[in-house]
Protein backbone atom coordinates (compact mmCIF):
# COMPACT_ATOMS: atom_id res chain seq x y z
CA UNK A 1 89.81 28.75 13.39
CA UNK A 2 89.14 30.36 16.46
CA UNK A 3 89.67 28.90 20.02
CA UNK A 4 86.52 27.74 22.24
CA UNK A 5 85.67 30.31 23.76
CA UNK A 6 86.81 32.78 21.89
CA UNK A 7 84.05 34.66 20.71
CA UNK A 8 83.09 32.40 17.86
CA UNK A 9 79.26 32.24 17.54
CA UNK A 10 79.22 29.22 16.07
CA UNK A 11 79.49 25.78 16.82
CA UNK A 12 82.23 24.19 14.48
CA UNK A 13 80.86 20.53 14.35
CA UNK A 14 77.04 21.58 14.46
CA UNK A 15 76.93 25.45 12.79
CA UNK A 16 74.50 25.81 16.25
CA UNK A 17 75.04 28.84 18.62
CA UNK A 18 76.09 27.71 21.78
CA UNK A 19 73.00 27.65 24.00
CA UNK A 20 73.40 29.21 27.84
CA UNK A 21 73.48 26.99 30.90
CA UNK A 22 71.49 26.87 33.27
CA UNK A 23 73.24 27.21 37.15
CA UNK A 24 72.17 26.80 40.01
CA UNK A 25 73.50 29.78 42.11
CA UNK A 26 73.24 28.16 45.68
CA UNK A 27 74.98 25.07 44.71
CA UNK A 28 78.34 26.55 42.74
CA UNK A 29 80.42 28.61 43.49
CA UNK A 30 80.43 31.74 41.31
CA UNK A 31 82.48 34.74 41.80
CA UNK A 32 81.18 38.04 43.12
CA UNK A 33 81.71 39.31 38.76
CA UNK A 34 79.59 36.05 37.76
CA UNK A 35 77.28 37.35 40.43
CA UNK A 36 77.11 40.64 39.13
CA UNK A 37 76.66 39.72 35.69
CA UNK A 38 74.21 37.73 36.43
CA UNK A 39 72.29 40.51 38.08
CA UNK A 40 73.01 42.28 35.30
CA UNK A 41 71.65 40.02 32.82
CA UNK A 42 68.61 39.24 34.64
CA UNK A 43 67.74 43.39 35.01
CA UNK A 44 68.60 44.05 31.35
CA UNK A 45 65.64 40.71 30.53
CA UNK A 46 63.44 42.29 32.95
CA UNK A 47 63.57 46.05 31.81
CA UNK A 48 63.43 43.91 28.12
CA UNK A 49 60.09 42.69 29.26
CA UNK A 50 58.90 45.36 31.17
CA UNK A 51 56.36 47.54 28.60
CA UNK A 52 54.80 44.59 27.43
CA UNK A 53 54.27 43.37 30.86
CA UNK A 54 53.06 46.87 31.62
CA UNK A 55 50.75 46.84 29.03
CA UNK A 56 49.19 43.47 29.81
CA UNK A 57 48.95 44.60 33.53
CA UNK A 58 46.94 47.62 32.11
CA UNK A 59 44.57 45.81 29.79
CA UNK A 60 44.02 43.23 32.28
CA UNK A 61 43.27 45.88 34.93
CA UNK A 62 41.01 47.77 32.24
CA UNK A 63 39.13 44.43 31.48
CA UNK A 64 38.23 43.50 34.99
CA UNK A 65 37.07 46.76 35.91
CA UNK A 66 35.16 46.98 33.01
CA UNK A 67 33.07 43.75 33.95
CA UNK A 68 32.92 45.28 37.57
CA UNK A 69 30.99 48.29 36.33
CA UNK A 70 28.96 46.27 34.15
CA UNK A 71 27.61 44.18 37.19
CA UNK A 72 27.16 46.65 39.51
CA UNK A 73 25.29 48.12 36.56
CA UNK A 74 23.01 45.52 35.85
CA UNK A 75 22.66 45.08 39.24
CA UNK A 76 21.02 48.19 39.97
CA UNK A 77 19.55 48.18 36.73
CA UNK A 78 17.31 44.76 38.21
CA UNK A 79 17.01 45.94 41.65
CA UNK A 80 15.18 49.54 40.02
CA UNK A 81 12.66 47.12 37.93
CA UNK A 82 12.09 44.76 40.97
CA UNK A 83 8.61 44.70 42.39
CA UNK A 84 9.99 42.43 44.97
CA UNK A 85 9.99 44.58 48.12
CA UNK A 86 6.64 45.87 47.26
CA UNK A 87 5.36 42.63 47.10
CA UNK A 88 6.60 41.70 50.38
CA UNK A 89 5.14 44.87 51.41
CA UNK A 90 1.48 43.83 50.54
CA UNK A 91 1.65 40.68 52.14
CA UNK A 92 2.66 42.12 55.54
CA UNK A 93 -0.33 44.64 55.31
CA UNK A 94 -2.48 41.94 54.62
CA UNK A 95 -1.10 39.73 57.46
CA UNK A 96 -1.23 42.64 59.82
CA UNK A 97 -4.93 43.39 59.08
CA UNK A 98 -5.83 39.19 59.01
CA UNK A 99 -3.70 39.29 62.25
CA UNK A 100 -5.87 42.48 64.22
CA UNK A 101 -8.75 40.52 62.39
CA UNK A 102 -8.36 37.24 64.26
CA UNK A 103 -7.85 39.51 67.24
CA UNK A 104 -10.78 41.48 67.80
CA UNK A 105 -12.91 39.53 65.59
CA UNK A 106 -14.13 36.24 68.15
């Protein structure tokens, strides 16, 4: 049977692999080669994870431009059919003329 340690994936008492610990850096000492392997752990998960984050970055990008063009589409899709301004429009003719009415009228 091999040693602890020794490059035995197994657990002999559970049959588990041997889960990591987690270390707090700042608080234990580590060597500068438990640094670096560290560093080169973490860069080997992040280039791991790096084309699916990549791709949700993209689809999320895609998504929320998509729903930009769409309302600055329908906005100026409503503000074309809007009879708003014209409205407005009539009622300050009309206000102008009752106004220059009032005026010269007594």
């Amino acid at each position: 049977m091999a040693a602890q340690g020794a490059g035995d994936p197994l657990d002999a008492k559970s049959g588990k692999a041997p889960l990591a610990q987690r270390i707090d850096p700042t608080r234990e000492k580590l060597t500068p080669a438990q640094l670096q392997f560290m560093r080169q752990v973490q860069l080997a998960q992040w280039q791991k994870t790096l084309p699916q984050r990549r791709t949700r970055n993209i689809v999320t990008g895609l998504g929320i431009g998509a729903l930009v063009l769409a309302i600055y589409g329908y906005t100026l899709y409503s503000v074309s059919q809007e009879r708003f301004l014209d409205e407005l429009e009539d009622e300050a003719k009309a206000a102008r003329a009752r106004a220059v009415a009032r005026a010269s009228g007594p």
